[in-house]
C-alpha atoms as a PDB file:
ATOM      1  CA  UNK A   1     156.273  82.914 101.221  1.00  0.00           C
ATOM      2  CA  UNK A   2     154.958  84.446  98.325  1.00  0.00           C
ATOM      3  CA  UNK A   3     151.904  85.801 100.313  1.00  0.00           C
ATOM      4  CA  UNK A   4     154.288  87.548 103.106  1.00  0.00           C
ATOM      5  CA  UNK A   5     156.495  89.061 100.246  1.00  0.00           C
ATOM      6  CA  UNK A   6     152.844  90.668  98.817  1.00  0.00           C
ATOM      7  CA  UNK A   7     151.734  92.104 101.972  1.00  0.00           C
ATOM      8  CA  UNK A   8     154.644  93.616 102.863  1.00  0.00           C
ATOM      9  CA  UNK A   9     154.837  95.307  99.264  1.00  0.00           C
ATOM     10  CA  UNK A  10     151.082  96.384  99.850  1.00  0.00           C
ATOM     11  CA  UNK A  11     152.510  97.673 103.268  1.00  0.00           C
ATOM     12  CA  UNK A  12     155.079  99.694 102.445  1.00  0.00           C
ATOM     13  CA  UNK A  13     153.313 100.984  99.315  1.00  0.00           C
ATOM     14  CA  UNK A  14     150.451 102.241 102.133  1.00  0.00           C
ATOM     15  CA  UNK A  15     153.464 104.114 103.891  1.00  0.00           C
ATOM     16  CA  UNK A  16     154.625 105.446 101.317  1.00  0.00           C
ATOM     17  CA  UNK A  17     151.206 107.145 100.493  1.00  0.00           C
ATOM     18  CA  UNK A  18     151.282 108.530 103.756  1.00  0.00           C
ATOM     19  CA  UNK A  19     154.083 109.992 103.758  1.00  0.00           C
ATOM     20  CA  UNK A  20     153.775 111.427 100.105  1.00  0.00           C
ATOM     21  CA  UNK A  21     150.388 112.416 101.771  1.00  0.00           C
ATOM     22  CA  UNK A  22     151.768 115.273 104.214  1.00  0.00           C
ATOM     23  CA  UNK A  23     153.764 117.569 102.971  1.00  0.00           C
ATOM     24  CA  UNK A  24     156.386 119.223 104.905  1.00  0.00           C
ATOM     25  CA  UNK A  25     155.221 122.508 106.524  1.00  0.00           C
ATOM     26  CA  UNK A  26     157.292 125.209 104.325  1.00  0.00           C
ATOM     27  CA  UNK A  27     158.711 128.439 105.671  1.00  0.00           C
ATOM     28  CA  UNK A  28     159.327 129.597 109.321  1.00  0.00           C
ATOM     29  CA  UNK A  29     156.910 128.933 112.018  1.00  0.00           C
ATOM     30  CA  UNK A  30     154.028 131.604 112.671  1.00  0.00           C
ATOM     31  CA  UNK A  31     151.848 132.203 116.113  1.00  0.00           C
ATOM     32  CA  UNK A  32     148.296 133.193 117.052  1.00  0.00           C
ATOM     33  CA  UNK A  33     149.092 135.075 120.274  1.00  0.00           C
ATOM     34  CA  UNK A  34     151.401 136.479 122.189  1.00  0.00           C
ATOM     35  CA  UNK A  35     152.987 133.987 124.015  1.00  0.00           C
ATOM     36  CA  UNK A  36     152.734 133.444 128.013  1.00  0.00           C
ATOM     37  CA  UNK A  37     155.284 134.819 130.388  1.00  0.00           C
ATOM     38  CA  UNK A  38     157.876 132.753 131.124  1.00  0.00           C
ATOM     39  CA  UNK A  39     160.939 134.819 131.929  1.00  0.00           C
ATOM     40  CA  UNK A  40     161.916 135.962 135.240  1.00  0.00           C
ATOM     41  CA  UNK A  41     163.533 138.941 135.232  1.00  0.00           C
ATOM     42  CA  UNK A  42     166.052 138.468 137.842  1.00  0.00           C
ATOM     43  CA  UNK A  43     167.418 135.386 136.134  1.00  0.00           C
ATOM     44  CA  UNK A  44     170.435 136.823 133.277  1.00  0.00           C
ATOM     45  CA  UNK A  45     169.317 136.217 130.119  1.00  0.00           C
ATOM     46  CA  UNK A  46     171.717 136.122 126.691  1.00  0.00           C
ATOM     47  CA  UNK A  47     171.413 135.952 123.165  1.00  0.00           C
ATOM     48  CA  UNK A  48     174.134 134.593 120.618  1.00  0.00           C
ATOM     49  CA  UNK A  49     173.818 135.386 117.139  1.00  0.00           C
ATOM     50  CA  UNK A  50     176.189 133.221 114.966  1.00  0.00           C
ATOM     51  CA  UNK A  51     176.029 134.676 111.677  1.00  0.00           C
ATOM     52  CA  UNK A  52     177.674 134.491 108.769  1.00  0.00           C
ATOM     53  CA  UNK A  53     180.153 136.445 109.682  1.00  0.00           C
ATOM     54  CA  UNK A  54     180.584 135.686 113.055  1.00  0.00           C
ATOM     55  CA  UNK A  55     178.882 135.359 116.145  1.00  0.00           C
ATOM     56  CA  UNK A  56     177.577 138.119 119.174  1.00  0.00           C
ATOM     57  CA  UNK A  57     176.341 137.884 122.300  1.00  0.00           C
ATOM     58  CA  UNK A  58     173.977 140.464 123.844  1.00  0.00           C
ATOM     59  CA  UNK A  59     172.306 140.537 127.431  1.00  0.00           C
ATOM     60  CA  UNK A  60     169.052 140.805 127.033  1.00  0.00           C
ATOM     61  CA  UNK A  61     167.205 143.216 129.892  1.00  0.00           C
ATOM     62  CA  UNK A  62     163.665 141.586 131.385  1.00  0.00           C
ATOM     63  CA  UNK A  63     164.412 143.969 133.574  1.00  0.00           C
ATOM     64  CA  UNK A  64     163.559 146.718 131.752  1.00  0.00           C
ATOM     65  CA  UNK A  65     161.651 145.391 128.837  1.00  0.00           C
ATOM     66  CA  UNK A  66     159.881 142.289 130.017  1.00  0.00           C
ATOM     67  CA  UNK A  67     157.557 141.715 126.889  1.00  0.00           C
ATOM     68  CA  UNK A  68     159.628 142.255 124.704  1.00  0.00           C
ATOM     69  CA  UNK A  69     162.274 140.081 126.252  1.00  0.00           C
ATOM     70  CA  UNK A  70     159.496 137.150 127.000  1.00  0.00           C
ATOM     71  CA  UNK A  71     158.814 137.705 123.074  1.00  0.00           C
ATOM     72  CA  UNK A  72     162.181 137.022 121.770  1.00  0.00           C
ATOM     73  CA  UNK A  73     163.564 134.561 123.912  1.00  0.00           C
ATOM     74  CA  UNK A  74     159.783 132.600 122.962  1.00  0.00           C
ATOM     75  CA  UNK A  75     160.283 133.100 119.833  1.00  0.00           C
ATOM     76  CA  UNK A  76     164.614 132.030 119.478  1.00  0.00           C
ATOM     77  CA  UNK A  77     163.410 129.008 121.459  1.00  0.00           C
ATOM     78  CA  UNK A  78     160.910 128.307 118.310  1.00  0.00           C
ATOM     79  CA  UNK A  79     163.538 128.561 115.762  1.00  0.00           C
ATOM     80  CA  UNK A  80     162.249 131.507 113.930  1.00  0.00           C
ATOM     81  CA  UNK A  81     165.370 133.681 113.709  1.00  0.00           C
ATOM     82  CA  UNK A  82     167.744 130.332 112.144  1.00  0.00           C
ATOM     83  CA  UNK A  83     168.269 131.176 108.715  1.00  0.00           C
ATOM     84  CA  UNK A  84     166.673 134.777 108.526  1.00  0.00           C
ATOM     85  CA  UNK A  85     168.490 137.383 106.550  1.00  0.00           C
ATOM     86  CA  UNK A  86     169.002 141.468 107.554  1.00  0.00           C
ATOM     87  CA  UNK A  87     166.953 142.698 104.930  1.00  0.00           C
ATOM     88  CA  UNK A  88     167.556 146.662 105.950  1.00  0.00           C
ATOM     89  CA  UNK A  89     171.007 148.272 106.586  1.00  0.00           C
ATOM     90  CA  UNK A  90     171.584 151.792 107.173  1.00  0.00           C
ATOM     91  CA  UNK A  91     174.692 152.599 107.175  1.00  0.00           C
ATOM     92  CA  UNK A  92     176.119 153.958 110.388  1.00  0.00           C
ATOM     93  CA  UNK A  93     172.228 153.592 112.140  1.00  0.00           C
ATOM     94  CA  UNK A  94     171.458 150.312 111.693  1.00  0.00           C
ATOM     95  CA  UNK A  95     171.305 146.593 110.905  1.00  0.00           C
ATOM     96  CA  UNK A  96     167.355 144.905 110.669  1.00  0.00           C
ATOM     97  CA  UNK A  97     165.740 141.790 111.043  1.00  0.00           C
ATOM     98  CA  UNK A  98     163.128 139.639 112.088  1.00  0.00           C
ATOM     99  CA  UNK A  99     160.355 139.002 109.526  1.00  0.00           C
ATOM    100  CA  UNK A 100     160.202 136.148 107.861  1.00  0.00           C
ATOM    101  CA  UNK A 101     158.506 137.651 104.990  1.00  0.00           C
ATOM    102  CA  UNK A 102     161.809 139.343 104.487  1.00  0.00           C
ATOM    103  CA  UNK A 103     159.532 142.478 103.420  1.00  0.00           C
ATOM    104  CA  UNK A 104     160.235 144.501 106.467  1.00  0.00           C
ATOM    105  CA  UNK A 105     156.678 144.728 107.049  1.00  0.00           C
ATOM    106  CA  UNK A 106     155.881 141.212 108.679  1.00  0.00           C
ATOM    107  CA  UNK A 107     155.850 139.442 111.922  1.00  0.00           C
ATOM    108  CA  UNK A 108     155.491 136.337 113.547  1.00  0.00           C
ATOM    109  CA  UNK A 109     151.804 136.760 113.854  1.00  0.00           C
ATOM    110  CA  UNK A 110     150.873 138.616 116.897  1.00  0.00           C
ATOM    111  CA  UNK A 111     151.916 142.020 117.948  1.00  0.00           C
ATOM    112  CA  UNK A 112     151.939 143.929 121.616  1.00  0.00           C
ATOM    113  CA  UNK A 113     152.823 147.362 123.293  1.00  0.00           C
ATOM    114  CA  UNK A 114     155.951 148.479 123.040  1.00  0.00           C
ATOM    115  CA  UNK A 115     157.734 149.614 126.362  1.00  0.00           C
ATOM    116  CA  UNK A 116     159.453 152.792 126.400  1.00  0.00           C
ATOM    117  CA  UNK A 117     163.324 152.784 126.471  1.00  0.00           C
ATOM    118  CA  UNK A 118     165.231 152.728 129.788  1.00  0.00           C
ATOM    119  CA  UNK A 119     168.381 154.140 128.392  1.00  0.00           C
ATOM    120  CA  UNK A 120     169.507 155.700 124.923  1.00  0.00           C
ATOM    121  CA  UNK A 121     169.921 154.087 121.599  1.00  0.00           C
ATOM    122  CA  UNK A 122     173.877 153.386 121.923  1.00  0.00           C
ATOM    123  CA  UNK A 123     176.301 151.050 119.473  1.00  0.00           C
ATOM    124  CA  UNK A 124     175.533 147.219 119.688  1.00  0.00           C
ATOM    125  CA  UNK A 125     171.711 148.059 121.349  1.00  0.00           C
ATOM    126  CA  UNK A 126     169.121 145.225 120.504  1.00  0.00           C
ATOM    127  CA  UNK A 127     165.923 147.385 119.962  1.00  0.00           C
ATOM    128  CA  UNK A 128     162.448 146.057 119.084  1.00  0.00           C
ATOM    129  CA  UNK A 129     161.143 147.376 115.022  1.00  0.00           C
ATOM    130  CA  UNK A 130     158.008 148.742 115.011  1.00  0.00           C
ATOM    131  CA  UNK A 131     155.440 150.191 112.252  1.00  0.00           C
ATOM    132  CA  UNK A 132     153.850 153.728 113.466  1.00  0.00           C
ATOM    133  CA  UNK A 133     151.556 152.498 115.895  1.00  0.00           C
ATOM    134  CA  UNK A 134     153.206 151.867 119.129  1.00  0.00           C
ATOM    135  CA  UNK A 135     150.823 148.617 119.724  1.00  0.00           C
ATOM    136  CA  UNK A 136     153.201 146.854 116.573  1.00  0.00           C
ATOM    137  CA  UNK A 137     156.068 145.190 118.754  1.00  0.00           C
ATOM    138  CA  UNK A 138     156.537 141.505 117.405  1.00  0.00           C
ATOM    139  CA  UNK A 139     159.425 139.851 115.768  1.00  0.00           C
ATOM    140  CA  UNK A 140     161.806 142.387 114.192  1.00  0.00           C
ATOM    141  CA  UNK A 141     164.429 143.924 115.623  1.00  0.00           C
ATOM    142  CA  UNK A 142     167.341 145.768 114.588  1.00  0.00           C
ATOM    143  CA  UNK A 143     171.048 146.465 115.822  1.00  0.00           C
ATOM    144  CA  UNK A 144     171.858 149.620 116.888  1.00  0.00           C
ATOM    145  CA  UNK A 145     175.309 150.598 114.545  1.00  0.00           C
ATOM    146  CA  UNK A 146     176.344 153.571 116.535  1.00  0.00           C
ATOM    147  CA  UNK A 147     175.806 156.276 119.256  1.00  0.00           C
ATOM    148  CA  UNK A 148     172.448 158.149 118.078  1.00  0.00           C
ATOM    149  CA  UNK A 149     170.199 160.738 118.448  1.00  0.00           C
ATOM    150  CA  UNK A 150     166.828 160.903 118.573  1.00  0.00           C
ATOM    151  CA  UNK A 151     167.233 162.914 114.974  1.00  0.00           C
ATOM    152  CA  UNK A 152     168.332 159.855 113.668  1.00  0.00           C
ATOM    153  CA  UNK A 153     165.954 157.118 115.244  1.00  0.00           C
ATOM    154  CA  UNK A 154     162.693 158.467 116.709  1.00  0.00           C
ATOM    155  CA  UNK A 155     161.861 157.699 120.509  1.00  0.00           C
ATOM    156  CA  UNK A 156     159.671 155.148 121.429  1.00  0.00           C
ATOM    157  CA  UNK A 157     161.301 151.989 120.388  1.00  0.00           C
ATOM    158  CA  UNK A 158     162.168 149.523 122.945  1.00  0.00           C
ATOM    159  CA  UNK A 159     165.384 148.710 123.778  1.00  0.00           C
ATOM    160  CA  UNK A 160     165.663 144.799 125.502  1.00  0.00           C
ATOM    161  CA  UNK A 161     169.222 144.106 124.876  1.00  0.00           C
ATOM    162  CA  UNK A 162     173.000 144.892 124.281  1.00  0.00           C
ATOM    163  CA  UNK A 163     176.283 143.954 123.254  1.00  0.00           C
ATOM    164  CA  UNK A 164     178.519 142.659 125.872  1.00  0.00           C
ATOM    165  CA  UNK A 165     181.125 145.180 125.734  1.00  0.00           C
ATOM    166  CA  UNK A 166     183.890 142.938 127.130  1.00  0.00           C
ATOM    167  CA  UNK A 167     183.314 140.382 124.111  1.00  0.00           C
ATOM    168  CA  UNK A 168     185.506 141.520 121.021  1.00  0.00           C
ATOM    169  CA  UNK A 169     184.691 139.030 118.985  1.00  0.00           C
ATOM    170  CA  UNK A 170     180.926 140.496 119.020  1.00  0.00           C
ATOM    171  CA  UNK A 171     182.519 144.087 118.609  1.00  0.00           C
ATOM    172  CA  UNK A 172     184.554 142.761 115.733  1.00  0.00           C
ATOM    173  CA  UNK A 173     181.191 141.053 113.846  1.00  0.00           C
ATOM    174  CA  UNK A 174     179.412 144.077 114.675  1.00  0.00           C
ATOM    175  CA  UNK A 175     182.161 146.423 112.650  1.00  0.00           C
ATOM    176  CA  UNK A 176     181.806 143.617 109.810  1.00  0.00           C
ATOM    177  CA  UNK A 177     178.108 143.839 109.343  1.00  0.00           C
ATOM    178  CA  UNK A 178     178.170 147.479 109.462  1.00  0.00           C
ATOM    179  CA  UNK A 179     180.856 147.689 106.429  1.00  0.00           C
ATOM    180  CA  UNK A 180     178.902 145.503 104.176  1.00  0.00           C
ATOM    181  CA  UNK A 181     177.553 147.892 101.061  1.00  0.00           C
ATOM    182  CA  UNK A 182     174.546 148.557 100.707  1.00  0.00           C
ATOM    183  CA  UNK A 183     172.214 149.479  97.479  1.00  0.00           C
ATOM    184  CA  UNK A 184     168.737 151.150  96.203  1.00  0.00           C
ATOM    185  CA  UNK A 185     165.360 149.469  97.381  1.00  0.00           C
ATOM    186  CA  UNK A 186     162.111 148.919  96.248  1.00  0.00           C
ATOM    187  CA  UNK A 187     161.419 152.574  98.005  1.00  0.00           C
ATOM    188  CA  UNK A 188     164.098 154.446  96.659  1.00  0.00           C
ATOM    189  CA  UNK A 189     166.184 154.291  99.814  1.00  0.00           C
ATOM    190  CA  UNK A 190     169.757 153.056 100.017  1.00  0.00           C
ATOM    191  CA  UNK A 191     169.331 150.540 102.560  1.00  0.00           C
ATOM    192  CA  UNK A 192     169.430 146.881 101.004  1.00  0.00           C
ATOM    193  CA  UNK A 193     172.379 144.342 101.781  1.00  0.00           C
ATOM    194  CA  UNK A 194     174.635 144.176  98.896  1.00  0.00           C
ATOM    195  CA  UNK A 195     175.898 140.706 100.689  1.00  0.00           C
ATOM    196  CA  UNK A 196     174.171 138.465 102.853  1.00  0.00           C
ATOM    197  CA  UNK A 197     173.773 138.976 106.464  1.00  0.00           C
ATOM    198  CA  UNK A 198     172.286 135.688 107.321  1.00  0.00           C
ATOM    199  CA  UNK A 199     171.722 134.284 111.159  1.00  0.00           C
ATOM    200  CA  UNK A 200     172.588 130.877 111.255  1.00  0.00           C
ATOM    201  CA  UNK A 201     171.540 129.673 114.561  1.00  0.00           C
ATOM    202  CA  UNK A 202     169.914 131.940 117.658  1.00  0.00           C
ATOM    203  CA  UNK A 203     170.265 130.595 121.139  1.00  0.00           C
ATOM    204  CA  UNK A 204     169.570 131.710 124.431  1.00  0.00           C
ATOM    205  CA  UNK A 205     171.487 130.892 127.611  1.00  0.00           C
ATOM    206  CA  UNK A 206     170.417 131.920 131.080  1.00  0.00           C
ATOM    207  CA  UNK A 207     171.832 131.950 134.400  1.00  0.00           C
ATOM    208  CA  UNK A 208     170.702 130.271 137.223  1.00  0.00           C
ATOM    209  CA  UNK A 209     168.664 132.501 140.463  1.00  0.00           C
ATOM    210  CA  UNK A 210     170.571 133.833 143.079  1.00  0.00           C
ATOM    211  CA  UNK A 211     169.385 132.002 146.345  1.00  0.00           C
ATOM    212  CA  UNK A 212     170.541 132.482 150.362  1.00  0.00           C
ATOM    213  CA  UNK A 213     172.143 129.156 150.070  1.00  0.00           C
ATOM    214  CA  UNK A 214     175.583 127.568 148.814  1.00  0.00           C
ATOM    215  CA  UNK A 215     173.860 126.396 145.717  1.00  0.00           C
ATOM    216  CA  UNK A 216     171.465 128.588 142.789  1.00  0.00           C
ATOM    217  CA  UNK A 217     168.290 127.252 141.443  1.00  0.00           C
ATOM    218  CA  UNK A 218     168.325 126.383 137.806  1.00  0.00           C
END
């Protein structure tokens, strides 16, 4: 009896090494490459956002900005956007997010072209961030805050999503975020969250395809 009580000690000591052994991965997940294609874009594709201070729900447009859609929804599906913060708030322009250095210069470890916008930077647009080069598409994204003008965003950023109009609640968590103060960066400009804007949980739905028949394919 004694002998069985010993090996199991020496057992579970041996697990316990192992486990002590490998350490939790720490931080959100990063990639090598951009990832393969696997939305179609005459399937309806949405986004909800629950934040902390509420949810929205955007359609997201394959249609008109495949990569960048095939990007996000990859990259929602991996979990990267739970628990990232808007680091960058301009008031009246727009809300930022999307790198989980929570720098504004990072990414999720691959970039790609951007595709130019199909229609104009309007309130509650989902629009890829870029750096200067247009081959910097990746994670980040902001929310577009109100109508603009290409005086107050420059051209060339993709736009792959936008709020559903008919969905106050979204309209009403939209208004919130934009209200939240904002304060002096590390560059000087007035742009940093005085209060958290954190995502809590990102998750896409999707409809199913249109067919001929009584019944869609999911």
């Amino acid at each position: 009896m004694r002998q069985i009580v010993v090996v199991a000690l020496v057992i579970l000591v041996g697990l316990f090494a192992v486990a002590c052994g490998e350490p939790e991965p720490e931080g959100p997940p990063t990639f090598t490459e951009y990832p393969p294609v696997a939305v179609e874009p005459i399937r309806s594709y949405s986004v909800i956002l629950s934040t902390n201070m509420g949810r929205m729900t955007f359609k997201l447009l394959p249609e008109e900005a495949l990569m960048a859609v095939n990007s996000f929804v990859f990259l929602v599906g991996q979990g990267l956007y739970d628990g990232m913060t808007f680091y960058r708030l301009v008031p009246g322009v727009l809300a930022e997010t999307g790198d989980p250095t929570g720098a504004g210069s990072g990414n999720a470890g691959y970039t790609y072209e951007a595709e130019p916008p199909q229609r104009p930077y309007i309130k509650g647009s989902l629009v890829m961030g870029r750096d200067d080069s247009t081959n910097t598409n990746g994670s980040r994204f902001f929310i577009v805050l109100d109508d603009l003008t290409e005086s107050e965003l420059a051209a060339g950023h993709t736009v792959f999503g936008h709020l559903k109009v008919d969905h106050l609640p979204s309209a009403r968590t939209l208004d919130k975020i934009s209200s939240v103060e904002v304060g002096v960066g590390p560059s000087g400009e007035v742009n940093v969250p005085q209060e958290a804007i954190e995502i809590l949980e990102a998750k896409i739905t999707e409809s199913c395809l249109p067919t001929m028949g009584i019944y869609n394919r999911c």
